[in-house]
N, C-alpha and C. Protein backbone atom coordinates (compact mmCIF):
# COMPACT_ATOMS: atom_id res chain seq x y z
N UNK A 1 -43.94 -38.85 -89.74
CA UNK A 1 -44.88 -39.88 -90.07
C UNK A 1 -46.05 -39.91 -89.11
N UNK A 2 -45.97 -39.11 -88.53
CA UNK A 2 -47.47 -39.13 -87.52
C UNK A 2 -48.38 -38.45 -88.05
N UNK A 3 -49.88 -38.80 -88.06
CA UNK A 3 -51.24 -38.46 -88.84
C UNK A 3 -51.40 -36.85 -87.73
N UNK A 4 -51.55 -36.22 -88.64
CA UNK A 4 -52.02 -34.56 -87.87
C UNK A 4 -53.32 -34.68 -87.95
N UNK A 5 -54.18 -34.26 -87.19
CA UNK A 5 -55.56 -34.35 -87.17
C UNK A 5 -55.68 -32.57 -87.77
N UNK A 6 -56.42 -32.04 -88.15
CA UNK A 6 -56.78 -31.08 -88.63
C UNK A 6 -57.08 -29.77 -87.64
N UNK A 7 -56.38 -28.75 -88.08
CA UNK A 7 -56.21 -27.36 -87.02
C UNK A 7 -57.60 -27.17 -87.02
N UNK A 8 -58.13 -26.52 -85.92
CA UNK A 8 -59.28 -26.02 -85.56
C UNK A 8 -59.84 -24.94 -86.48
N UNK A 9 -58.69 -24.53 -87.07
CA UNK A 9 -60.00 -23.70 -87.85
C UNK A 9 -60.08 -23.91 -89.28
N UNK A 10 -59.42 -25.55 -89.71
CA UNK A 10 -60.07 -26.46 -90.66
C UNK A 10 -61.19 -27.20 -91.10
N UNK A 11 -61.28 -27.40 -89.21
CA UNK A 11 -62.45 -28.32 -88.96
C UNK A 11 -63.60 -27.63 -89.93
N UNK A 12 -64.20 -28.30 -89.85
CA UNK A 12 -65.73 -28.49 -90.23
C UNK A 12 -66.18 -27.72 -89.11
N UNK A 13 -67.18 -26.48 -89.02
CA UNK A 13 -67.89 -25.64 -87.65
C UNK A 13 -69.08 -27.10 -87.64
N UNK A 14 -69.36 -26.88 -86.58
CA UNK A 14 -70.42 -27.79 -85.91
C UNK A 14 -71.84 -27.13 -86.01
N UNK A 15 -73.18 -27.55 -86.54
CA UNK A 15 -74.47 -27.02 -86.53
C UNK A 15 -74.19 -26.17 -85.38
N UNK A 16 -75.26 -25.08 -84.92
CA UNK A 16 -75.84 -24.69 -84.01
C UNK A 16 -77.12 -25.31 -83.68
N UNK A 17 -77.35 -25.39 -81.70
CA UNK A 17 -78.31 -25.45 -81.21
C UNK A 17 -80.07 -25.24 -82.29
N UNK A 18 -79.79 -23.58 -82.62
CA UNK A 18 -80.90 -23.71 -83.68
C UNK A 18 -80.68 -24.45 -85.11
N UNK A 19 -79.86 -24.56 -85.71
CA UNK A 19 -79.84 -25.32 -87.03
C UNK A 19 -80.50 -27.36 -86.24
N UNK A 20 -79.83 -27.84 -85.58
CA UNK A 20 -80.16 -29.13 -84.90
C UNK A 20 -82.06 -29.06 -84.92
N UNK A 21 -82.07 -27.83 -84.17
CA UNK A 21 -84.01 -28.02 -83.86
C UNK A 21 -85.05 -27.79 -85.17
N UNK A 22 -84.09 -26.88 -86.30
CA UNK A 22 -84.59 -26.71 -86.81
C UNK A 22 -85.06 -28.12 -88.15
N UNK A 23 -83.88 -29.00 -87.77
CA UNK A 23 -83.55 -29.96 -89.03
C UNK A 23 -84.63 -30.64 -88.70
N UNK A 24 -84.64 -31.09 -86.95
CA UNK A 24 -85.75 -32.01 -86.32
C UNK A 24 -87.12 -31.46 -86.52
N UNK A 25 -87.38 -30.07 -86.48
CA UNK A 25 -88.57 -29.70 -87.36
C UNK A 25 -89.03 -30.27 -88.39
N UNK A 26 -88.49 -30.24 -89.24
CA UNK A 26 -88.40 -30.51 -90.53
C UNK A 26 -88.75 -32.18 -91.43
N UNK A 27 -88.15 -32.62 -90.72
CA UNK A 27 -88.93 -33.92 -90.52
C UNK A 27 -90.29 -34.36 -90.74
N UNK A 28 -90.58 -35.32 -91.52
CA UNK A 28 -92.19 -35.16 -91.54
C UNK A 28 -92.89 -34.85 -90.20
N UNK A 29 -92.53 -36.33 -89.26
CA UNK A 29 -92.91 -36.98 -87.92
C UNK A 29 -92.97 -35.50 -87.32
N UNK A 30 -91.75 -34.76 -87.54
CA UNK A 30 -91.84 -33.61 -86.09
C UNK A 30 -91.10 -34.00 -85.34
N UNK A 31 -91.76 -33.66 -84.27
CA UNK A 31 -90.24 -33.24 -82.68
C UNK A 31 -91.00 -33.04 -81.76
N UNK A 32 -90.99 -33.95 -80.69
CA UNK A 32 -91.55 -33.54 -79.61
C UNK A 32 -90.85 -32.59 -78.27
N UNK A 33 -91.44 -31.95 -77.60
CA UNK A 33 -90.67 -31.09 -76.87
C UNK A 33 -89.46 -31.98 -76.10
N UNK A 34 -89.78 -33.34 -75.59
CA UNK A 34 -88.12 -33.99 -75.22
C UNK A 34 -87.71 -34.53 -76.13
N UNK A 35 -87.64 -34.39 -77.48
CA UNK A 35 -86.55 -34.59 -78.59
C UNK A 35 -85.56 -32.94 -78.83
N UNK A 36 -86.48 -31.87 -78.46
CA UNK A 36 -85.96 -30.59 -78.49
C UNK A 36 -84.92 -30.78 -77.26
N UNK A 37 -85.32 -30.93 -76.25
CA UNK A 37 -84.49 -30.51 -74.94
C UNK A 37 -83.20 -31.16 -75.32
N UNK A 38 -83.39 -32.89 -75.68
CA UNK A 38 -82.44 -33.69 -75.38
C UNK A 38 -81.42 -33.46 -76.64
N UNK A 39 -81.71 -32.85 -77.43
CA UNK A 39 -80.70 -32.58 -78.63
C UNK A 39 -79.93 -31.23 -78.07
N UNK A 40 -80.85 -30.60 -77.17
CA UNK A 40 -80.01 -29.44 -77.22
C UNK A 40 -79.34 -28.44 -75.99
N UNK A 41 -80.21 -29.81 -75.13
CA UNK A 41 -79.79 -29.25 -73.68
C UNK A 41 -80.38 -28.14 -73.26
N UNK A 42 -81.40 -27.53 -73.86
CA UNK A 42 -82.28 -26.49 -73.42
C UNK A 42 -83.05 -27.30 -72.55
N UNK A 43 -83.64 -26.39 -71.27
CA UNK A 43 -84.71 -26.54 -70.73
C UNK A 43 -86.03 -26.32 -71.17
N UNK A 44 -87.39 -27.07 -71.19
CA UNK A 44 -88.77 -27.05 -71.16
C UNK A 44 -89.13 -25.47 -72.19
N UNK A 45 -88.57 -24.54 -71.00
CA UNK A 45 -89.49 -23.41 -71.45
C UNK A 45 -88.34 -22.92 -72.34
N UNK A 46 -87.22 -23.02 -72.69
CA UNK A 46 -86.13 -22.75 -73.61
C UNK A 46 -86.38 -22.80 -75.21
N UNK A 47 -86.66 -24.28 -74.84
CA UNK A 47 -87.66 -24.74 -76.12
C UNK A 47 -88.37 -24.00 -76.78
N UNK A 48 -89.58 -24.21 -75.81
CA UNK A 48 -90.91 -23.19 -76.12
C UNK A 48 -90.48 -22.20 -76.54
N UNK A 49 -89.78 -21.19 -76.24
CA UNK A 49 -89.26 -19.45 -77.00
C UNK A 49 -89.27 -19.85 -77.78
N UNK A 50 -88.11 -20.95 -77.93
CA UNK A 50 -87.46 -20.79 -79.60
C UNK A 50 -88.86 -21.08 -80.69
N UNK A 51 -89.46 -21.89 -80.23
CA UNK A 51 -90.98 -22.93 -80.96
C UNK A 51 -91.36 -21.13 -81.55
N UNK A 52 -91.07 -20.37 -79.91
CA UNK A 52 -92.35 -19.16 -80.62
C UNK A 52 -91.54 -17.96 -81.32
N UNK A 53 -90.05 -18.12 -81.51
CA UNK A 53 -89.37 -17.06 -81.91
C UNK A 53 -89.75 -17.56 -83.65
N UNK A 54 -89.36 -18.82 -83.92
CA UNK A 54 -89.59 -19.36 -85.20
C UNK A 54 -90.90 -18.84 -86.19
N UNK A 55 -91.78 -19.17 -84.96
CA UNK A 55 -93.21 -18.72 -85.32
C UNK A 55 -93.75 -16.69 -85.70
N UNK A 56 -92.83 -15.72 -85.14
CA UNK A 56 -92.83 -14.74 -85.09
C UNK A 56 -92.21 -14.40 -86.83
N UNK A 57 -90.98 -15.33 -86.17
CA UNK A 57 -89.56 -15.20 -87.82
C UNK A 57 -90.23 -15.41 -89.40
N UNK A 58 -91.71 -15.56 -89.03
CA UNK A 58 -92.69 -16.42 -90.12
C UNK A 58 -92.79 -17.95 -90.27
N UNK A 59 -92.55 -18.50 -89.62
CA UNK A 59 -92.54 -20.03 -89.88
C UNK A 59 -93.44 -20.32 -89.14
N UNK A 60 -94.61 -21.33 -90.21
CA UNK A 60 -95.30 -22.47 -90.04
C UNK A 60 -95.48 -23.36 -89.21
N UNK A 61 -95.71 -23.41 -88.22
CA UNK A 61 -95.39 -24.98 -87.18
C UNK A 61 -96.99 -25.23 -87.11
N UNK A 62 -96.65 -26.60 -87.03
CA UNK A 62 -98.27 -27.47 -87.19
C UNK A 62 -97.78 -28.20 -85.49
N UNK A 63 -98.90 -27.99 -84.82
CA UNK A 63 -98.43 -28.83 -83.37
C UNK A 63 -99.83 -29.98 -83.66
N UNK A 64 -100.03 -31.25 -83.47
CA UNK A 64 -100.24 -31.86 -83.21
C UNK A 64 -100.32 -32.87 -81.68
N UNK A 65 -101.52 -33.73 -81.26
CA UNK A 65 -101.17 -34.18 -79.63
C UNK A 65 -101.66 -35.70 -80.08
N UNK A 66 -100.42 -36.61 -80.02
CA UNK A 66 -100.78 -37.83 -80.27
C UNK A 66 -100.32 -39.10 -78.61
N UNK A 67 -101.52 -39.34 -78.16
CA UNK A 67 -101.34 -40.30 -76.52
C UNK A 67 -100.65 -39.26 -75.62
N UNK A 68 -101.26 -37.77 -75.95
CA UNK A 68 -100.72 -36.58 -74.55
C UNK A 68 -99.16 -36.24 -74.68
N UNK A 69 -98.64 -36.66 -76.39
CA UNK A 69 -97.54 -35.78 -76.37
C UNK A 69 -97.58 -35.05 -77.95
N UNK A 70 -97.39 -33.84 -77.59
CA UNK A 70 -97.19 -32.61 -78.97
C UNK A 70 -96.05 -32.71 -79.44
N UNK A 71 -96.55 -33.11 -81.22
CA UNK A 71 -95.41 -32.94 -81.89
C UNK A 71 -95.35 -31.58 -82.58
N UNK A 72 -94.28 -30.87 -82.99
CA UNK A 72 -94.08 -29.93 -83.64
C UNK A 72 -93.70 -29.92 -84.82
N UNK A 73 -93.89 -30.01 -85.94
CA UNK A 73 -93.53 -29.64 -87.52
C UNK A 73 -93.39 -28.64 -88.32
N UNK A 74 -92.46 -28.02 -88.80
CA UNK A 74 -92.21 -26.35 -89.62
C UNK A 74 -93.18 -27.51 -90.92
N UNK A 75 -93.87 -26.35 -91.04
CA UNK A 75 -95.02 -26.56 -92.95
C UNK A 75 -94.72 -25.68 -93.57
N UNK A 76 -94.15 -24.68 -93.23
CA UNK A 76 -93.83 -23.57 -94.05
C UNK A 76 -92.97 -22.61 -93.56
N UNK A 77 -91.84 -22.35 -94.01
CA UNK A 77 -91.09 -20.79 -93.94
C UNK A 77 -91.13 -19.79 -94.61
N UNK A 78 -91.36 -18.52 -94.24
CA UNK A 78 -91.12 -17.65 -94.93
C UNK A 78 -90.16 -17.47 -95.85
N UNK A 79 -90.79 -16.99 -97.37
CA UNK A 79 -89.44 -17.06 -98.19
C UNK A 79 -89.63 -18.49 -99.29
N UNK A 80 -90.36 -19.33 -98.87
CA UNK A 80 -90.79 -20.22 -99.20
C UNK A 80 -92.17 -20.54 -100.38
């Protein structure tokens, strides 16, 4: 009669680091670089790669600077 919680490889897998930044992309508003860090525990310039690996991968990012902070928004992916 005791509740089994579910074997590990039942679970549900957990997003990845990039799926998380990418969702916060996605977003109208965007993502500012400490909404990136703090979701994902990357550092500053960690971020930034990924901002520019995305951008290489074909994706769209619109940066915007609203009161001296840049938001980031995917407008378009490749494939899209």
């Amino acid at each position: 009669m005791s509740s089994k919680s579910p074997a590990p490889s039942e679970a549900a897998p957990l997003p990845s680091k990039a799926d998380v930044v990418c969702t916060l992309l996605r977003e109208p508003s965007g993502a500012t670089l400490e909404q990136i860090t703090s979701a994902t525990g990357w550092k500053p310039h960690s971020a930034r790669a990924f901002l520019s690996g995305l951008k290489k991968k074909g994706a769209s990012l619109d940066r915007t600077k609203l009161d001296g902070l840049s938001r980031y928004r995917i407008v378009a992916e490749s494939g899209e």
